[in-house]
Structures are given as C-alpha cells and as structure tokens.
PDB file of N, CA and C in Angstrom:
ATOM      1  N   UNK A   1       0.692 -39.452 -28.003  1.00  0.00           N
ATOM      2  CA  UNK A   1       0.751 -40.755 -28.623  1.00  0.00           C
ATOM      3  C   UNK A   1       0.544 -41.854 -27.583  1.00  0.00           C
ATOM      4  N   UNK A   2       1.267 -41.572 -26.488  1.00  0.00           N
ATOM      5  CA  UNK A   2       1.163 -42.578 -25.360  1.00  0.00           C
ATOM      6  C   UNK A   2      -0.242 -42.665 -25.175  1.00  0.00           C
ATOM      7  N   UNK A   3      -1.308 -42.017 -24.787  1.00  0.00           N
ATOM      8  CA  UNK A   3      -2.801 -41.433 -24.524  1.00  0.00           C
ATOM      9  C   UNK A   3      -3.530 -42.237 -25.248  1.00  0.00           C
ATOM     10  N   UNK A   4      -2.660 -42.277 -26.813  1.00  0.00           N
ATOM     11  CA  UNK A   4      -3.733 -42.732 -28.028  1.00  0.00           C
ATOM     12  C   UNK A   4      -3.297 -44.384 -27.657  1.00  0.00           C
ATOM     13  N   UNK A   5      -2.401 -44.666 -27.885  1.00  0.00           N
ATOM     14  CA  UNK A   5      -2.395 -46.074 -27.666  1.00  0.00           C
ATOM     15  C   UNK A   5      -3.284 -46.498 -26.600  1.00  0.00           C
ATOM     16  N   UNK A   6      -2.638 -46.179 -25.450  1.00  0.00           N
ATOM     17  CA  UNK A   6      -3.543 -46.680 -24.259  1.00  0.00           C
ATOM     18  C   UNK A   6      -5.275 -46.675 -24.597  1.00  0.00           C
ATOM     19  N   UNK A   7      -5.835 -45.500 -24.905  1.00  0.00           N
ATOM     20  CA  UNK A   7      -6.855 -45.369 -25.363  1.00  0.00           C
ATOM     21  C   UNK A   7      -7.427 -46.201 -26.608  1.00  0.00           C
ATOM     22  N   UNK A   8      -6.398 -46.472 -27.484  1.00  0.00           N
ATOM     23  CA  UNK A   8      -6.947 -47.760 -28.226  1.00  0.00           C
ATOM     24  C   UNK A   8      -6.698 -49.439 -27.754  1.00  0.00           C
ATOM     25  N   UNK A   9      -5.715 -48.947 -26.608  1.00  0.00           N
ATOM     26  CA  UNK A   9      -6.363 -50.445 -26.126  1.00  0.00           C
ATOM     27  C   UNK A   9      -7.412 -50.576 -25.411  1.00  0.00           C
ATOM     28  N   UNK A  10      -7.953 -50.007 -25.048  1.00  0.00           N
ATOM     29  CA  UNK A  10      -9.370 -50.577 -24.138  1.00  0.00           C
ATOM     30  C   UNK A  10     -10.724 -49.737 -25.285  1.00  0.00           C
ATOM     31  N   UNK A  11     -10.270 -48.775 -26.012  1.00  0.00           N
ATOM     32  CA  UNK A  11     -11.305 -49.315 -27.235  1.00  0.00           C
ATOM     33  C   UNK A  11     -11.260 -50.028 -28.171  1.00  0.00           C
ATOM     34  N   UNK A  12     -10.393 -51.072 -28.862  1.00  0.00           N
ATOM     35  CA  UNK A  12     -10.883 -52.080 -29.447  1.00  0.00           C
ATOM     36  C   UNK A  12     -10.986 -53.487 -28.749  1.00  0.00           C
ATOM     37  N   UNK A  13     -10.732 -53.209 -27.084  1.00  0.00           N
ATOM     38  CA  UNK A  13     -11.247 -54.519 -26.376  1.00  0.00           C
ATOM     39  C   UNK A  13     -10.170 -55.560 -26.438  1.00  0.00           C
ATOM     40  N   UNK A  14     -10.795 -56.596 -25.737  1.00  0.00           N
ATOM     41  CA  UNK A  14     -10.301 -58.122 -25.829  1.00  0.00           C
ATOM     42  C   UNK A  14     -11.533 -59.146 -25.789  1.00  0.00           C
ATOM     43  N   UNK A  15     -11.212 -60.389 -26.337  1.00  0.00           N
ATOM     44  CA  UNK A  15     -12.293 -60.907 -25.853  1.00  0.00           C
ATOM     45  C   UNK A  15     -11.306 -62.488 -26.365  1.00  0.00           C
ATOM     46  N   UNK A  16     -12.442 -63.633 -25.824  1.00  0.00           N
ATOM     47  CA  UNK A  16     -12.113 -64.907 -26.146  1.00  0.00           C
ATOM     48  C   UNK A  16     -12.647 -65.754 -27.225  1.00  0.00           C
ATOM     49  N   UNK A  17     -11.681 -66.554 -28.076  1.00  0.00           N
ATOM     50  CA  UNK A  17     -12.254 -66.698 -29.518  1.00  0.00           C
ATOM     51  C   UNK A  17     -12.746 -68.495 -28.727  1.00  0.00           C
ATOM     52  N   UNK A  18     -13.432 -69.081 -29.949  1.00  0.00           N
ATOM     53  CA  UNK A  18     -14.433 -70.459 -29.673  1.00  0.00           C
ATOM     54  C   UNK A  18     -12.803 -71.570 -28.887  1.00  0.00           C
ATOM     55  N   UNK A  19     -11.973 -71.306 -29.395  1.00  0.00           N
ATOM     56  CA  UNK A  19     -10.954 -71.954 -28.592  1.00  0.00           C
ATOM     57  C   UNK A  19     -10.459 -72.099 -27.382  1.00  0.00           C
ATOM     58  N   UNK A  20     -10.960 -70.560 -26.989  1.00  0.00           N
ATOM     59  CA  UNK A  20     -10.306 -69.990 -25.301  1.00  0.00           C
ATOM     60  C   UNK A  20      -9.006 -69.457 -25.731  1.00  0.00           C
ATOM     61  N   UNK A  21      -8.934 -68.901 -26.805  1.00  0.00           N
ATOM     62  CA  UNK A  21      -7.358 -68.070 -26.792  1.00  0.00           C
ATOM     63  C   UNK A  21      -7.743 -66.477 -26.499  1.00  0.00           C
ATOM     64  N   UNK A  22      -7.444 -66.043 -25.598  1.00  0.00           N
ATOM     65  CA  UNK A  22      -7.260 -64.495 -25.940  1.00  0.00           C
ATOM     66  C   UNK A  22      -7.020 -63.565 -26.866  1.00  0.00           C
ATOM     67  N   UNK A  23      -7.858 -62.991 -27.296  1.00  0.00           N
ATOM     68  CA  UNK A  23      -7.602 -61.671 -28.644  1.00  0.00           C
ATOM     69  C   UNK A  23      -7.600 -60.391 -27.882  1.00  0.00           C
ATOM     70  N   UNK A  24      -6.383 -60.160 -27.968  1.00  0.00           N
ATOM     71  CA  UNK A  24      -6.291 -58.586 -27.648  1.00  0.00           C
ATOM     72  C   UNK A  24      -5.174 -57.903 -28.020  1.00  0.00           C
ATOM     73  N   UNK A  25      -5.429 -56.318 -28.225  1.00  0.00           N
ATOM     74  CA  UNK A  25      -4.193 -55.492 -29.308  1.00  0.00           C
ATOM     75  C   UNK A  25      -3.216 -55.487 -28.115  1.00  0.00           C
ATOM     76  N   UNK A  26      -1.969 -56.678 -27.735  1.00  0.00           N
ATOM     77  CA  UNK A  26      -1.136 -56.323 -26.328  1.00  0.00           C
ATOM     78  C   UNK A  26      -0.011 -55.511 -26.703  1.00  0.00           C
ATOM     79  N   UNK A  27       0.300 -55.039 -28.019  1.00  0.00           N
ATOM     80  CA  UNK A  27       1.489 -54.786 -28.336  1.00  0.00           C
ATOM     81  C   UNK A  27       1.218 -53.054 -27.878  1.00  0.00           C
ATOM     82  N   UNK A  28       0.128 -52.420 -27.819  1.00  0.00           N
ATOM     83  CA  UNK A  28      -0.302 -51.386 -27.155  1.00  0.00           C
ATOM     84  C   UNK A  28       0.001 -51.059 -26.245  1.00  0.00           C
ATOM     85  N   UNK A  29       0.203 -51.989 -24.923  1.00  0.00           N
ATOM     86  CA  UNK A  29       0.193 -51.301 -23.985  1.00  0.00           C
ATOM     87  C   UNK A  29       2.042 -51.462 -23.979  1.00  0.00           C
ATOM     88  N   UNK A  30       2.817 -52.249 -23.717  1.00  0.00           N
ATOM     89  CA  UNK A  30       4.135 -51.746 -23.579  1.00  0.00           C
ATOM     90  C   UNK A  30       4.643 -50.193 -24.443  1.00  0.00           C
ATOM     91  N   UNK A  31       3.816 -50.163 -25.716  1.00  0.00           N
ATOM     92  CA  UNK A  31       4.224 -49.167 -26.741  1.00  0.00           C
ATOM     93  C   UNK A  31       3.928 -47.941 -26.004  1.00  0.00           C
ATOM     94  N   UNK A  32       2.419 -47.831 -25.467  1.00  0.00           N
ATOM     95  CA  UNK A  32       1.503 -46.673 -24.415  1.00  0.00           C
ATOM     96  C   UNK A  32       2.640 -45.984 -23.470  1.00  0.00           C
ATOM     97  N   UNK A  33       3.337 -47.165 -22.652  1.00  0.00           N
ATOM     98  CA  UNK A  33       4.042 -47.277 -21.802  1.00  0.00           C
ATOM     99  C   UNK A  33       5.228 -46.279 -21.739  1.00  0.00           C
ATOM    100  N   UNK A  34       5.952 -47.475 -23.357  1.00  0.00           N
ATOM    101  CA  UNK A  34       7.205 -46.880 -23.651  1.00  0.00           C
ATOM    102  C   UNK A  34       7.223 -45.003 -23.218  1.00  0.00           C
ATOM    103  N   UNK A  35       6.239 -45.194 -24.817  1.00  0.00           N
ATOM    104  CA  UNK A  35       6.237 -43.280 -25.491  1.00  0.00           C
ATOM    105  C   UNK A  35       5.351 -42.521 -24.011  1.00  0.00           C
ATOM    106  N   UNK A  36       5.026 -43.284 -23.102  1.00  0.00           N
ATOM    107  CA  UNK A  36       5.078 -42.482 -21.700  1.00  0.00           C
ATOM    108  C   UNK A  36       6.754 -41.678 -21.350  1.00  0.00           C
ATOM    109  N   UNK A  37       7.001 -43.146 -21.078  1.00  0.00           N
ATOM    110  CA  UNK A  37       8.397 -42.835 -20.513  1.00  0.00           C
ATOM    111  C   UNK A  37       9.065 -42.311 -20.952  1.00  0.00           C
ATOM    112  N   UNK A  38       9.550 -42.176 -22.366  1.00  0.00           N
ATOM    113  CA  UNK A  38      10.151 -41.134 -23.145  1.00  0.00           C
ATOM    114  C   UNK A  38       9.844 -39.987 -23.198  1.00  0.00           C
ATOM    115  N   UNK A  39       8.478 -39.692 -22.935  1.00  0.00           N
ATOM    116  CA  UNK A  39       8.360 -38.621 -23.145  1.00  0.00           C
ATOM    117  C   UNK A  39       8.624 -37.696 -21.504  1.00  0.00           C
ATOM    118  N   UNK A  40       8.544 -38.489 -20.732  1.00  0.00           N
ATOM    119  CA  UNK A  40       8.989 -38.031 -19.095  1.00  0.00           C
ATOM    120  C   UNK A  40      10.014 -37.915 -18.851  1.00  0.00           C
ATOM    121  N   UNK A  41      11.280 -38.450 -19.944  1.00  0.00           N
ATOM    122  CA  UNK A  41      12.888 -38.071 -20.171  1.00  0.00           C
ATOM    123  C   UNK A  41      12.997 -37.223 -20.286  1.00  0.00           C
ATOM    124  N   UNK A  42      12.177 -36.907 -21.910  1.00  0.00           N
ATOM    125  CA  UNK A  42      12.584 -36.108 -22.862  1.00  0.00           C
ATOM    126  C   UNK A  42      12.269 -34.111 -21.999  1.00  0.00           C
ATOM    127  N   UNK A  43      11.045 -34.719 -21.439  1.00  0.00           N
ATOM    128  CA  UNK A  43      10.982 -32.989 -21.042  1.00  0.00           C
ATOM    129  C   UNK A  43      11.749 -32.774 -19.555  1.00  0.00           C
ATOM    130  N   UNK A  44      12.520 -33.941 -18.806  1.00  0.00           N
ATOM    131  CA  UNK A  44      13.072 -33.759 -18.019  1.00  0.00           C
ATOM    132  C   UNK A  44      14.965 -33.246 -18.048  1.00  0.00           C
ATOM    133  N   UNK A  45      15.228 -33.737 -19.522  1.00  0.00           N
ATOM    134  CA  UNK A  45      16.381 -32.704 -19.924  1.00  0.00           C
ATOM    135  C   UNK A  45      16.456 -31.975 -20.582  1.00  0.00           C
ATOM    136  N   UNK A  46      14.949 -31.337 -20.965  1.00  0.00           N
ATOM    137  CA  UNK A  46      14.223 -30.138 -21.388  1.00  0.00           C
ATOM    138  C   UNK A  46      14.625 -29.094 -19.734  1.00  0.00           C
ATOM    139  N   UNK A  47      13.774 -29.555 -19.022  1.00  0.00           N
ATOM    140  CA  UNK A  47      14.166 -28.929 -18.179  1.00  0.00           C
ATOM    141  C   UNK A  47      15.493 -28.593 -17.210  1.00  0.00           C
ATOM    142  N   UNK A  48      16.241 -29.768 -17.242  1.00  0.00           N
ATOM    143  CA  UNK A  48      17.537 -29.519 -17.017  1.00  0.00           C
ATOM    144  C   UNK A  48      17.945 -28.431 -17.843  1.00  0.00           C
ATOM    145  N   UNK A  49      18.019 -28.824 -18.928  1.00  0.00           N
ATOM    146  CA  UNK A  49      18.932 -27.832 -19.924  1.00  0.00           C
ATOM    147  C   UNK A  49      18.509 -26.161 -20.121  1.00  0.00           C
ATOM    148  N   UNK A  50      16.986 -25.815 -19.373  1.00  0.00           N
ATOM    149  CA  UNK A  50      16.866 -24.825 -19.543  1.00  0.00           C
ATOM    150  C   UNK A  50      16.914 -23.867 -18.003  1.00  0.00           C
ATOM    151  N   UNK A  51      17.194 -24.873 -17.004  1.00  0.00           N
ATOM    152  CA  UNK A  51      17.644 -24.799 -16.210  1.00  0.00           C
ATOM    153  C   UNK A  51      19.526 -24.257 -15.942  1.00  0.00           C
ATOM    154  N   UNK A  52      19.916 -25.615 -17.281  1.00  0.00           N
ATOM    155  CA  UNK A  52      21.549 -24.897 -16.973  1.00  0.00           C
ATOM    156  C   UNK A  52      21.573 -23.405 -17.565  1.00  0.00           C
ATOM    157  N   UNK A  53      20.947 -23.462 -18.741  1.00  0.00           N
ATOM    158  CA  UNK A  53      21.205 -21.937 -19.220  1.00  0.00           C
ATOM    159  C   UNK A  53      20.649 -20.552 -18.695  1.00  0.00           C
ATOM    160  N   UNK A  54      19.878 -20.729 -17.775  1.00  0.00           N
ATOM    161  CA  UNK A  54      19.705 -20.114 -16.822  1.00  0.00           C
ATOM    162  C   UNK A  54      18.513 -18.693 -17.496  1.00  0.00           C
TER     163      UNK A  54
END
C-alpha cells in the first residue's frame, strides 16, 4: 500500500493552475510514509515475537 501511494503520487503529477497555486495529490505522501512505517513495526514484533517463542 505504501508503494501504491507513493507510486500514485508521482503518477498523477503536480502542476501549476493560471493562478500559481500548486495542484498536487500531498495527502499521499505522509499516508506512503505512514503505512511505510507501520508496516516496519509491524514485522519488527513479528519478529521479536517469533524470536521469543523460539
């Protein structure tokens, strides 16, 4: 999921509208980010735990 976000932010772009405001999907990349990081938790007390049980 992290992959896909990231990957849809730089395929649907950014660009500048006749005003000079910036258009771009930004809520993507913190989200990309997030479900990175979670997911670098999640299999790290994956591995703890299969670690404690030995």
């Amino acid at each position: 999921m992290s992959l896909l976000c990231m990957m849809g932010y730089h395929l649907i772009g950014s660009s500048v509208d006749d005003r000079g405001v910036l258009i771009e999907p930004f809520a993507l990349i913190p989200l990309g980010w997030g479900l990175l990081l979670l997911s670098l938790v999640v299999q790290w007390f994956r591995l703890l735990r299969a670690n404690a049980l030995g």
